[in-house]
PDB file of N, CA and C in Angstrom:
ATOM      1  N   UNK A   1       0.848  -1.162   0.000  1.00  0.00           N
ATOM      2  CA  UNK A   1       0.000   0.000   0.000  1.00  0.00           C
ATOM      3  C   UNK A   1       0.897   1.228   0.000  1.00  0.00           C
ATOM      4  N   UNK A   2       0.238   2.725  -0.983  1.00  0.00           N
ATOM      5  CA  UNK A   2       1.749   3.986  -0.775  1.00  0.00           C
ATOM      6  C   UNK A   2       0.975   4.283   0.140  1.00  0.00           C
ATOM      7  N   UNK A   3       2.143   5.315   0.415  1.00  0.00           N
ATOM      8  CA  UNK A   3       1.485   5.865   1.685  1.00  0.00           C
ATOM      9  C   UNK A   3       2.092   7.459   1.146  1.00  0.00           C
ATOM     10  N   UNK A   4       1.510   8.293   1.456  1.00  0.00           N
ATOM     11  CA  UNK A   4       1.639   9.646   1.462  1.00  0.00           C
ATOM     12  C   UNK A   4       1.190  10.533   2.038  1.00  0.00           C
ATOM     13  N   UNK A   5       1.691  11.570   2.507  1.00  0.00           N
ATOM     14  CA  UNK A   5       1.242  13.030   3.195  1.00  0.00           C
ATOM     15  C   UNK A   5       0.023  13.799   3.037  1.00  0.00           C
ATOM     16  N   UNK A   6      -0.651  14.383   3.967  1.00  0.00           N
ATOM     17  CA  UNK A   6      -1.757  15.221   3.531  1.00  0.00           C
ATOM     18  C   UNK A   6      -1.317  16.544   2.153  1.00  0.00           C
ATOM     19  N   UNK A   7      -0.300  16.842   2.726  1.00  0.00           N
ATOM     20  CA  UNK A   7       0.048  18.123   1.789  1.00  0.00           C
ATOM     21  C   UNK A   7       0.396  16.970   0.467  1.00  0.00           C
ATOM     22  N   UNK A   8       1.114  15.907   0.430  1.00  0.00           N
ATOM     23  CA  UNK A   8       1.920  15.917  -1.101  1.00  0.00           C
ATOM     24  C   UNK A   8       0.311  15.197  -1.713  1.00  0.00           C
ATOM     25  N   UNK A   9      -0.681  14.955  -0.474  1.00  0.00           N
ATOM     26  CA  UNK A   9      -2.139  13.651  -0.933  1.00  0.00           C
ATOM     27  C   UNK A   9      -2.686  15.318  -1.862  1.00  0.00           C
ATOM     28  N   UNK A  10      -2.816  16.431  -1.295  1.00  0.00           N
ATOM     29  CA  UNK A  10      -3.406  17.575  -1.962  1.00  0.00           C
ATOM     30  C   UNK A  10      -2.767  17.969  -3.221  1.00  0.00           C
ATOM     31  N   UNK A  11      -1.577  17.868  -3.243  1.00  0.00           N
ATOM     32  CA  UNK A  11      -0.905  18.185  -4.735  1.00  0.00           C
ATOM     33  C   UNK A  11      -0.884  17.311  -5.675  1.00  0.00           C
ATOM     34  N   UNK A  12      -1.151  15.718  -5.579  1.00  0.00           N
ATOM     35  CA  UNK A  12      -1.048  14.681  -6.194  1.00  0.00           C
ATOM     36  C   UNK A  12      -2.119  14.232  -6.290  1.00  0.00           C
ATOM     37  N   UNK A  13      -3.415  14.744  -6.066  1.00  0.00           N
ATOM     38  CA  UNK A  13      -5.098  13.919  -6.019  1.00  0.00           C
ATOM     39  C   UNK A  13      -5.347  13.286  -7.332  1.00  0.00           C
ATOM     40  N   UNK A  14      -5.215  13.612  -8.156  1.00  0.00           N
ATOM     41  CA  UNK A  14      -5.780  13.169  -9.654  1.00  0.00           C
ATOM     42  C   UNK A  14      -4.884  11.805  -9.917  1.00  0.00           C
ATOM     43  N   UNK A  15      -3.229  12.223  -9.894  1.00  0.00           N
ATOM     44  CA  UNK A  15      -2.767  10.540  -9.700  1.00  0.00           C
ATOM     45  C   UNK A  15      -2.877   9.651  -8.528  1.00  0.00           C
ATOM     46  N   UNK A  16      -3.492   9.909  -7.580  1.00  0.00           N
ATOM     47  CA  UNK A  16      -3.712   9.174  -6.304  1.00  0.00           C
ATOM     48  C   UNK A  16      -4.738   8.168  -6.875  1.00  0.00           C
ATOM     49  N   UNK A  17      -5.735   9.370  -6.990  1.00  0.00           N
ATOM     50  CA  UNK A  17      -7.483   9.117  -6.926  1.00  0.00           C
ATOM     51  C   UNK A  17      -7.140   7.368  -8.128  1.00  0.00           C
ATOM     52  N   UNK A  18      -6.074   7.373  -9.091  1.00  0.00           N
ATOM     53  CA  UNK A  18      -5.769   6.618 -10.789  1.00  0.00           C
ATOM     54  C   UNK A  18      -5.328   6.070  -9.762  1.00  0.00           C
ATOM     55  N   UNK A  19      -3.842   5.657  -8.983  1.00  0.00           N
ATOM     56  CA  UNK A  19      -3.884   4.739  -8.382  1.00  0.00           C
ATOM     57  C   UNK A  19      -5.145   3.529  -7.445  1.00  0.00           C
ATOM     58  N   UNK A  20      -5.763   4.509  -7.172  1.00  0.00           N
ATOM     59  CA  UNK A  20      -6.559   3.890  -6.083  1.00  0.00           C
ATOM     60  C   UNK A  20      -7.825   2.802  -7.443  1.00  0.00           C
ATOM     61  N   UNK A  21      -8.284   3.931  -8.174  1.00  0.00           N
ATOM     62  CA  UNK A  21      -8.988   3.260  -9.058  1.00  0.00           C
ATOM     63  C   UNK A  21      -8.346   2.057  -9.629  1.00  0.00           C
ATOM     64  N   UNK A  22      -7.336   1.986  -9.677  1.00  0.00           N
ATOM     65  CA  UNK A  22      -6.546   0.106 -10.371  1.00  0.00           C
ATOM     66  C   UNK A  22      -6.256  -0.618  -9.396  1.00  0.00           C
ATOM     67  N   UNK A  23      -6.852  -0.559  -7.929  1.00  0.00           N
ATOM     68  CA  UNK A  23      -6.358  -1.294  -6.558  1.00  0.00           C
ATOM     69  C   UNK A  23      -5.452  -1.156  -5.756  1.00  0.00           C
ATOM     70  N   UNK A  24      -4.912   0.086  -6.029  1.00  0.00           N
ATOM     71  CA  UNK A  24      -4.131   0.524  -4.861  1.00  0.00           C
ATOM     72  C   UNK A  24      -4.251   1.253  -3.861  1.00  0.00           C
ATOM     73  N   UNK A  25      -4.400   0.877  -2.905  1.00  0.00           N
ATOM     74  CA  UNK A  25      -4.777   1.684  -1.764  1.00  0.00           C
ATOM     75  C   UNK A  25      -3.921   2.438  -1.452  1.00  0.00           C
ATOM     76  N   UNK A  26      -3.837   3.930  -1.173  1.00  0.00           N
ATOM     77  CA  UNK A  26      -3.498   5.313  -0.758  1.00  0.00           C
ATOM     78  C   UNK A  26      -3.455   5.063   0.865  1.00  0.00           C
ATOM     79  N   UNK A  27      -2.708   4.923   1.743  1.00  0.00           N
ATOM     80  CA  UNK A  27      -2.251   5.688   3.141  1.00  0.00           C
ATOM     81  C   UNK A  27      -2.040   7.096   3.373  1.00  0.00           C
ATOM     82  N   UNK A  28      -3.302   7.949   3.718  1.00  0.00           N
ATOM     83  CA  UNK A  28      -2.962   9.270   4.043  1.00  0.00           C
ATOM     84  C   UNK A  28      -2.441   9.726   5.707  1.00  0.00           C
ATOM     85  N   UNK A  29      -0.819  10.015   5.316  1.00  0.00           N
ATOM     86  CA  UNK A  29      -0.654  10.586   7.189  1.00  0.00           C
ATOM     87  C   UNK A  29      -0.796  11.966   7.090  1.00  0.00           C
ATOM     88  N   UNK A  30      -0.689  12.334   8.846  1.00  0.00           N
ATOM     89  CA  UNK A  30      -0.441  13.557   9.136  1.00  0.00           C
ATOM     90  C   UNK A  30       0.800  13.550  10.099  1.00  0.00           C
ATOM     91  N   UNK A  31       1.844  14.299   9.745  1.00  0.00           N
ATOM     92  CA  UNK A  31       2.826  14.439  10.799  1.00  0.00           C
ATOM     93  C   UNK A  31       3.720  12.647  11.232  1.00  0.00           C
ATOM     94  N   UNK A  32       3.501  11.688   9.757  1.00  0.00           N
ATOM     95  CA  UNK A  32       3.866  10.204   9.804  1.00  0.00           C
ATOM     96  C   UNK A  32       2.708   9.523  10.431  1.00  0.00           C
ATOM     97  N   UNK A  33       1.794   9.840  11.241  1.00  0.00           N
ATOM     98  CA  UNK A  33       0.776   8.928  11.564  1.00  0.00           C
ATOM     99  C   UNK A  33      -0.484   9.090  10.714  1.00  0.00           C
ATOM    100  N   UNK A  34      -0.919   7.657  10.450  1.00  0.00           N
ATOM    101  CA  UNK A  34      -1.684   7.588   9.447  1.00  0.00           C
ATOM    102  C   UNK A  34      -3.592   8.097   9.844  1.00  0.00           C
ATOM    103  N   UNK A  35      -4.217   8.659   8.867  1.00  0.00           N
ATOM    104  CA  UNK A  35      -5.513   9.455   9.379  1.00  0.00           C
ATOM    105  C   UNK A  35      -6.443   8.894   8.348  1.00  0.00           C
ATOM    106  N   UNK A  36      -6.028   8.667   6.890  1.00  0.00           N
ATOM    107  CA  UNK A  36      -7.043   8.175   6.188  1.00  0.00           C
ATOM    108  C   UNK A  36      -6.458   7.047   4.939  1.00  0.00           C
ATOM    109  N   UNK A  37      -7.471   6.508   4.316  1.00  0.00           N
ATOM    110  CA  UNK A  37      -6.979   5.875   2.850  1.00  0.00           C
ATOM    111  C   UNK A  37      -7.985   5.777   1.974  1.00  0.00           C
ATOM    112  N   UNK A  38      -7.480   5.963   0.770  1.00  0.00           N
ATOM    113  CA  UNK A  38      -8.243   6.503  -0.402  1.00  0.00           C
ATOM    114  C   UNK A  38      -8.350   4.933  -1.098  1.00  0.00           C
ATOM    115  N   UNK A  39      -9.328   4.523  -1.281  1.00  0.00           N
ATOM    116  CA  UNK A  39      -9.901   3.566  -1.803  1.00  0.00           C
ATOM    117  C   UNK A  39     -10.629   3.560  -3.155  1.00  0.00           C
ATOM    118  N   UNK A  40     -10.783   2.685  -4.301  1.00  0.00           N
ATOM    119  CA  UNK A  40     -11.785   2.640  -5.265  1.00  0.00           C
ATOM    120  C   UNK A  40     -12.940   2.200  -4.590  1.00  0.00           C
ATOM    121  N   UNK A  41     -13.578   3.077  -5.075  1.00  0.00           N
ATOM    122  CA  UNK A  41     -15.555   3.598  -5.185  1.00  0.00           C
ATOM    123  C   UNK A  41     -15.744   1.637  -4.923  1.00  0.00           C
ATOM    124  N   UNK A  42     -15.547   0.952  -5.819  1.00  0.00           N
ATOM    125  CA  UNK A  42     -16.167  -0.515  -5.543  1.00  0.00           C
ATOM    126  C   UNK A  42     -15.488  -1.409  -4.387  1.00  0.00           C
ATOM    127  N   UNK A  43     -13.945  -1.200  -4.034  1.00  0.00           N
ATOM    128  CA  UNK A  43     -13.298  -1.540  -2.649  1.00  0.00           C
ATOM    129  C   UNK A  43     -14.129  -1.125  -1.615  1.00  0.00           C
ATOM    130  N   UNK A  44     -14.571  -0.071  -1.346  1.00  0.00           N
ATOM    131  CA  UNK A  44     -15.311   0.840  -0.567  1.00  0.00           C
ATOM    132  C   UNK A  44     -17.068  -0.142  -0.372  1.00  0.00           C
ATOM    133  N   UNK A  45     -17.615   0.137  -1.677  1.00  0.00           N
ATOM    134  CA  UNK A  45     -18.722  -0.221  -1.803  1.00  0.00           C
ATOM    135  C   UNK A  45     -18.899  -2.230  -1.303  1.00  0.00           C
ATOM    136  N   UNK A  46     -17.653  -2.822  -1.534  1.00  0.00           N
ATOM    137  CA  UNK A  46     -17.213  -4.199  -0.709  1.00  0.00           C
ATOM    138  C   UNK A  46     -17.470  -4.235   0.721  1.00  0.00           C
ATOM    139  N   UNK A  47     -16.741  -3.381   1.311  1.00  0.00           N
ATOM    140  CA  UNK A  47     -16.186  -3.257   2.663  1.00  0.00           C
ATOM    141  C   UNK A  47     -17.508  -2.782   3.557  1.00  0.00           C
ATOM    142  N   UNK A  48     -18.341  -1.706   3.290  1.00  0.00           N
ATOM    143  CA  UNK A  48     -19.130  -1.768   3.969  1.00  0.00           C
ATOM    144  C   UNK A  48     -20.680  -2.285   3.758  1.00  0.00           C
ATOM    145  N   UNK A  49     -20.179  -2.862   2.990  1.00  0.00           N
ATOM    146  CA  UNK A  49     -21.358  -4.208   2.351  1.00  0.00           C
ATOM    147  C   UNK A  49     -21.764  -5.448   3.668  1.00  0.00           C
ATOM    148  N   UNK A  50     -19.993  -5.640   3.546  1.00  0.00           N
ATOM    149  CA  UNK A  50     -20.222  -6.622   4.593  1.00  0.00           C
ATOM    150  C   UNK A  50     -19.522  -8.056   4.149  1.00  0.00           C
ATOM    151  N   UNK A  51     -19.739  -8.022   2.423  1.00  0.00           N
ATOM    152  CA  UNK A  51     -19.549  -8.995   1.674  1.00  0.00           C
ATOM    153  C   UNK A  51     -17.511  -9.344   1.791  1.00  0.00           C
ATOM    154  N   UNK A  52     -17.843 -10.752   1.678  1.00  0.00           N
ATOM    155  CA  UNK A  52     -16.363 -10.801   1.529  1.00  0.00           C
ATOM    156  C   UNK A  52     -16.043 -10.949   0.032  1.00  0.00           C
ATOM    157  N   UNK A  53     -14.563 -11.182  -0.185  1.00  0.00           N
ATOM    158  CA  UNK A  53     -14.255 -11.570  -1.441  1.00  0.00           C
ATOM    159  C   UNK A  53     -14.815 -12.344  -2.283  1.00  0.00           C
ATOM    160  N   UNK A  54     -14.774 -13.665  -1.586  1.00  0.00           N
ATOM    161  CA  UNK A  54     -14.929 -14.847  -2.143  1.00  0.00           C
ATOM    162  C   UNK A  54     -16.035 -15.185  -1.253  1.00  0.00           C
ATOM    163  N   UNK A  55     -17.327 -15.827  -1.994  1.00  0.00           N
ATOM    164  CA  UNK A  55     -18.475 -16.947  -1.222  1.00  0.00           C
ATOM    165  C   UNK A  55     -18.150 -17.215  -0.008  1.00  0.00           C
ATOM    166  N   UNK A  56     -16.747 -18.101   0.282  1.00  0.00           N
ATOM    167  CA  UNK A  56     -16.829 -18.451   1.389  1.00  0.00           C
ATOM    168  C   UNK A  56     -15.167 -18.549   2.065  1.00  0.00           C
ATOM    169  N   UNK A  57     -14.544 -19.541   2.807  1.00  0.00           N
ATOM    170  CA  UNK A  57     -13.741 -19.889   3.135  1.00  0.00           C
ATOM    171  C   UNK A  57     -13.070 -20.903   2.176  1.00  0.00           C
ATOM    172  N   UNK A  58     -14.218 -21.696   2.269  1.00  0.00           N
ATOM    173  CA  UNK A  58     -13.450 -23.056   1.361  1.00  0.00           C
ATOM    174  C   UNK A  58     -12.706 -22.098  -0.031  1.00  0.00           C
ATOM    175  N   UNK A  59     -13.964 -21.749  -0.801  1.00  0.00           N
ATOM    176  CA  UNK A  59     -13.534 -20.878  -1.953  1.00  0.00           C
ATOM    177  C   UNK A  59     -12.803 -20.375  -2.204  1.00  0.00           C
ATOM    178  N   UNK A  60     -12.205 -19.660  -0.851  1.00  0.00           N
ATOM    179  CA  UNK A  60     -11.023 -18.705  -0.801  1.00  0.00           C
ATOM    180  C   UNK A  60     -10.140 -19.757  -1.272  1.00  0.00           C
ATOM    181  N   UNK A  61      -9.941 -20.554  -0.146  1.00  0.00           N
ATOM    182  CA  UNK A  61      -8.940 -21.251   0.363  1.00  0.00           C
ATOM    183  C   UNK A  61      -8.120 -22.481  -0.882  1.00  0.00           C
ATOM    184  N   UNK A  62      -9.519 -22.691  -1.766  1.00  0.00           N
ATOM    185  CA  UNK A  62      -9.176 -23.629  -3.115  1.00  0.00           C
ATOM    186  C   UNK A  62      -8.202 -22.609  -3.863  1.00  0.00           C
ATOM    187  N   UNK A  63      -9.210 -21.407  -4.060  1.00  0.00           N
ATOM    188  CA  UNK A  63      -8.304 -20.468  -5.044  1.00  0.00           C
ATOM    189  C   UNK A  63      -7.078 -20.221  -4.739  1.00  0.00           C
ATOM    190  N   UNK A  64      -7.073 -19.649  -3.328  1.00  0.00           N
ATOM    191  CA  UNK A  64      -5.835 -19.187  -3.346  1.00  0.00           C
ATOM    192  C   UNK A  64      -4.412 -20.535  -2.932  1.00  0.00           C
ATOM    193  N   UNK A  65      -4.636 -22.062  -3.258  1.00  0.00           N
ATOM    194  CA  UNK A  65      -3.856 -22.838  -3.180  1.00  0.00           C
ATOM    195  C   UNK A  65      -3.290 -23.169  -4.486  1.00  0.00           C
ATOM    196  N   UNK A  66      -4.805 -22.931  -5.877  1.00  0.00           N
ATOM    197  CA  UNK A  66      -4.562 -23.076  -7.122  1.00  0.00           C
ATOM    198  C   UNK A  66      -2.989 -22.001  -7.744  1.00  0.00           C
ATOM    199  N   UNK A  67      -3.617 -20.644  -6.572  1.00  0.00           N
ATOM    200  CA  UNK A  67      -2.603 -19.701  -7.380  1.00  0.00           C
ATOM    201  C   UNK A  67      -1.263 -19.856  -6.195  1.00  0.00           C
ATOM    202  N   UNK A  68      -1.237 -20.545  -5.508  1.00  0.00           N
ATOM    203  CA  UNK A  68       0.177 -20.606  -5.045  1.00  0.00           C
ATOM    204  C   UNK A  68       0.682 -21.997  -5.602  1.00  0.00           C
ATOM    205  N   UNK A  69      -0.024 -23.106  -5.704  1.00  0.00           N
ATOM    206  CA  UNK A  69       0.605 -23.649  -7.046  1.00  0.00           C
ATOM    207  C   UNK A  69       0.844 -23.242  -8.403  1.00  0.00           C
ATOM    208  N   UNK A  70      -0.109 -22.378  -9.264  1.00  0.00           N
ATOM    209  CA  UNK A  70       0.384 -22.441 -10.113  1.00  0.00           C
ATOM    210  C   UNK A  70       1.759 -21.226 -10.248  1.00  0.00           C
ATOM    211  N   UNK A  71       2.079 -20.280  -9.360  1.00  0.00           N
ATOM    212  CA  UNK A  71       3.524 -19.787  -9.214  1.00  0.00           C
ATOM    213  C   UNK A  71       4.580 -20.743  -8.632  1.00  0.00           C
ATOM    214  N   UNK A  72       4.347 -21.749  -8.815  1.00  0.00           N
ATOM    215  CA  UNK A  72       5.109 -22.855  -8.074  1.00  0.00           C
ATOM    216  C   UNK A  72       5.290 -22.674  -6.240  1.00  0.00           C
ATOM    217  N   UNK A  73       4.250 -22.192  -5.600  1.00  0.00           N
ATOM    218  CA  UNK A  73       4.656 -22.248  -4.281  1.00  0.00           C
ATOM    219  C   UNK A  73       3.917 -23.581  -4.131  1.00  0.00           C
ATOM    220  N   UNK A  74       4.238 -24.368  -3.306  1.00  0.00           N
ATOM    221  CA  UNK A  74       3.912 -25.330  -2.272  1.00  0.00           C
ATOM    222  C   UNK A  74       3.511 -25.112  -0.959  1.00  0.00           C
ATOM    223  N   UNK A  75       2.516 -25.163  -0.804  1.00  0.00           N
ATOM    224  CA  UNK A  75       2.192 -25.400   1.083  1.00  0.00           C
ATOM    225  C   UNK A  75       3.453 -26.552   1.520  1.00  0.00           C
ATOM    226  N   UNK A  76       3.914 -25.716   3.017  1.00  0.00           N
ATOM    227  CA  UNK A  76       4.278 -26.729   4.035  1.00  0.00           C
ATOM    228  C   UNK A  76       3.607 -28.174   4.202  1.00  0.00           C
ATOM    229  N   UNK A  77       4.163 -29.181   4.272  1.00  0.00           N
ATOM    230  CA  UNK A  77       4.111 -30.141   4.947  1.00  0.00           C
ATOM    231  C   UNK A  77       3.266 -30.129   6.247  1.00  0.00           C
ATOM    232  N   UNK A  78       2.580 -31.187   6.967  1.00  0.00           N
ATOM    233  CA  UNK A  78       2.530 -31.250   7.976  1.00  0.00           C
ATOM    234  C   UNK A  78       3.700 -31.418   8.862  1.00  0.00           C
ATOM    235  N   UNK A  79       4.348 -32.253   8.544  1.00  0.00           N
ATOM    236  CA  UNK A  79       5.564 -32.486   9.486  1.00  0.00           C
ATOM    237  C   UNK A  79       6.452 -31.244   9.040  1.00  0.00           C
ATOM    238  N   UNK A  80       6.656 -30.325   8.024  1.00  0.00           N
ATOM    239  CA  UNK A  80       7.730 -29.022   8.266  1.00  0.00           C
ATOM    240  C   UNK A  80       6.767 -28.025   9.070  1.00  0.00           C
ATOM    241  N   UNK A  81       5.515 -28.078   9.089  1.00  0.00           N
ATOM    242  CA  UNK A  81       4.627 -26.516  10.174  1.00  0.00           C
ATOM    243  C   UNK A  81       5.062 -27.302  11.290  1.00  0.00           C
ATOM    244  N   UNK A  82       4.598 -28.760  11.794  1.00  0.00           N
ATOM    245  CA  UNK A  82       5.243 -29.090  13.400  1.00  0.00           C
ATOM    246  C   UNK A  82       6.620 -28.703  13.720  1.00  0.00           C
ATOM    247  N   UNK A  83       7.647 -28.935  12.982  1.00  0.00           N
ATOM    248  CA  UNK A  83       8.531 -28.299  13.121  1.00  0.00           C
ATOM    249  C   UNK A  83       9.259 -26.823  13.330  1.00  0.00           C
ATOM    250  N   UNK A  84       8.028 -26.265  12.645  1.00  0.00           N
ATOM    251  CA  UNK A  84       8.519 -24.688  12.354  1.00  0.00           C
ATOM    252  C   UNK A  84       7.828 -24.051  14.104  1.00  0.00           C
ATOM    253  N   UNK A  85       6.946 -24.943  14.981  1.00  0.00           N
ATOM    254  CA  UNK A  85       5.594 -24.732  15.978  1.00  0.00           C
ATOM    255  C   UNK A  85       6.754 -24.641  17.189  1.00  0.00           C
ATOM    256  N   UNK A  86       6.422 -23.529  17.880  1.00  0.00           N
ATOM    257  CA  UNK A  86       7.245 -23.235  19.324  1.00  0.00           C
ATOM    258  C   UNK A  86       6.585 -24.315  20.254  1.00  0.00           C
ATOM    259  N   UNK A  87       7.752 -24.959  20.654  1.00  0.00           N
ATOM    260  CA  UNK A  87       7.500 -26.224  21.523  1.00  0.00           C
ATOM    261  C   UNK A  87       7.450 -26.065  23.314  1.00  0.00           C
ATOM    262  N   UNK A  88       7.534 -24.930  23.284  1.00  0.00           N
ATOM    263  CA  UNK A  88       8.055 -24.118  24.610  1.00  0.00           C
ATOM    264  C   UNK A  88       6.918 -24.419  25.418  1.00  0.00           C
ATOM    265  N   UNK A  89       7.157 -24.915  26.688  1.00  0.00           N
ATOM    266  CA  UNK A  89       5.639 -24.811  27.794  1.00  0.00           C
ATOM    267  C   UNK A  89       5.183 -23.115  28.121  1.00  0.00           C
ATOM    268  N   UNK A  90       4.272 -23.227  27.995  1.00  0.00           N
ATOM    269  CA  UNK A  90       3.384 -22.031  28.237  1.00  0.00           C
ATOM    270  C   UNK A  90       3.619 -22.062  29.572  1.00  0.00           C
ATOM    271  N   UNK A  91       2.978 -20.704  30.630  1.00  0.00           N
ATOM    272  CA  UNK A  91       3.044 -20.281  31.493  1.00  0.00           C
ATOM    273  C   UNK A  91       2.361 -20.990  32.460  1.00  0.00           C
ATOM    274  N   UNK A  92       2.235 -21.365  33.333  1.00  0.00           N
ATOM    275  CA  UNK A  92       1.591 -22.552  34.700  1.00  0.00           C
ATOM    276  C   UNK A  92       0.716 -21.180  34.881  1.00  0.00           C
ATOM    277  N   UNK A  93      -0.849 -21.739  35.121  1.00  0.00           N
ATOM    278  CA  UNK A  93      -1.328 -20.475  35.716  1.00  0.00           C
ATOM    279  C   UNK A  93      -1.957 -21.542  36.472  1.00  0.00           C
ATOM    280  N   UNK A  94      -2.140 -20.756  37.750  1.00  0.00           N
ATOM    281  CA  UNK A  94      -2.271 -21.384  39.367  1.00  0.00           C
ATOM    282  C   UNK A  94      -3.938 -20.497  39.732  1.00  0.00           C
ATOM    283  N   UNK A  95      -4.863 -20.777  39.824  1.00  0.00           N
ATOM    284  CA  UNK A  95      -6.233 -20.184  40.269  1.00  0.00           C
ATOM    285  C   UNK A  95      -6.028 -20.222  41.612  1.00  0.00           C
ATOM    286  N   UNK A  96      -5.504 -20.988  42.564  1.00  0.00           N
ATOM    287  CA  UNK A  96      -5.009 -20.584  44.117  1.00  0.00           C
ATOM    288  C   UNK A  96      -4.392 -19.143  44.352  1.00  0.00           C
ATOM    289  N   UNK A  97      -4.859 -18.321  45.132  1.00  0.00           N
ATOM    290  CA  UNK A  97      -4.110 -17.071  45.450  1.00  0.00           C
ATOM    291  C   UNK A  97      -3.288 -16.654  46.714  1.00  0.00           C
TER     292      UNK A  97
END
């Protein structure tokens, strides 16, 4: 996502507004902390819809395995995520006071 200034977001609106319209979301700060983001009209019209991307989970979840295979990514293994999993004991919590 760019991110840009209120002052350079005021001098640059017309190429912002073109970014945002092809899916790029705009970060507007003030003073480095961020206050707004400029979105396309139909991102917008998504979001407070309610609607998600995709139908559902599964849906997502087919698609987006199709397209990390077909860039050649591979999902982990079961046995390389157990491996990659912090094995560390968690904290003893005691309900006695």
């Amino acid at each position: 996502m760019s991110e840009t200034s209120v002052a350079d977001a005021k001098n640059r609106l017309p190429r912002l507004i073109h970014q945002a319209e092809h899916g790029e979301p705009i970060h507007i700060t003030r003073h480095g902390k961020p206050v707004a983001v400029l979105l396309a009209e139909h991102e917008y019209t998504r979001l407070i819809s309610g609607q998600m991307p995709q139908d559902d989970f599964l849906d997502f979840l087919q698609q987006w395995r199709s397209r990390m295979a077909a860039e050649g990514l591979e999902p982990l293994s079961e046995k390389e995520i157990d491996a990659l999993r912090d094995k560390t004991p968690g904290p003893d919590f005691s309900w006695d006071e």
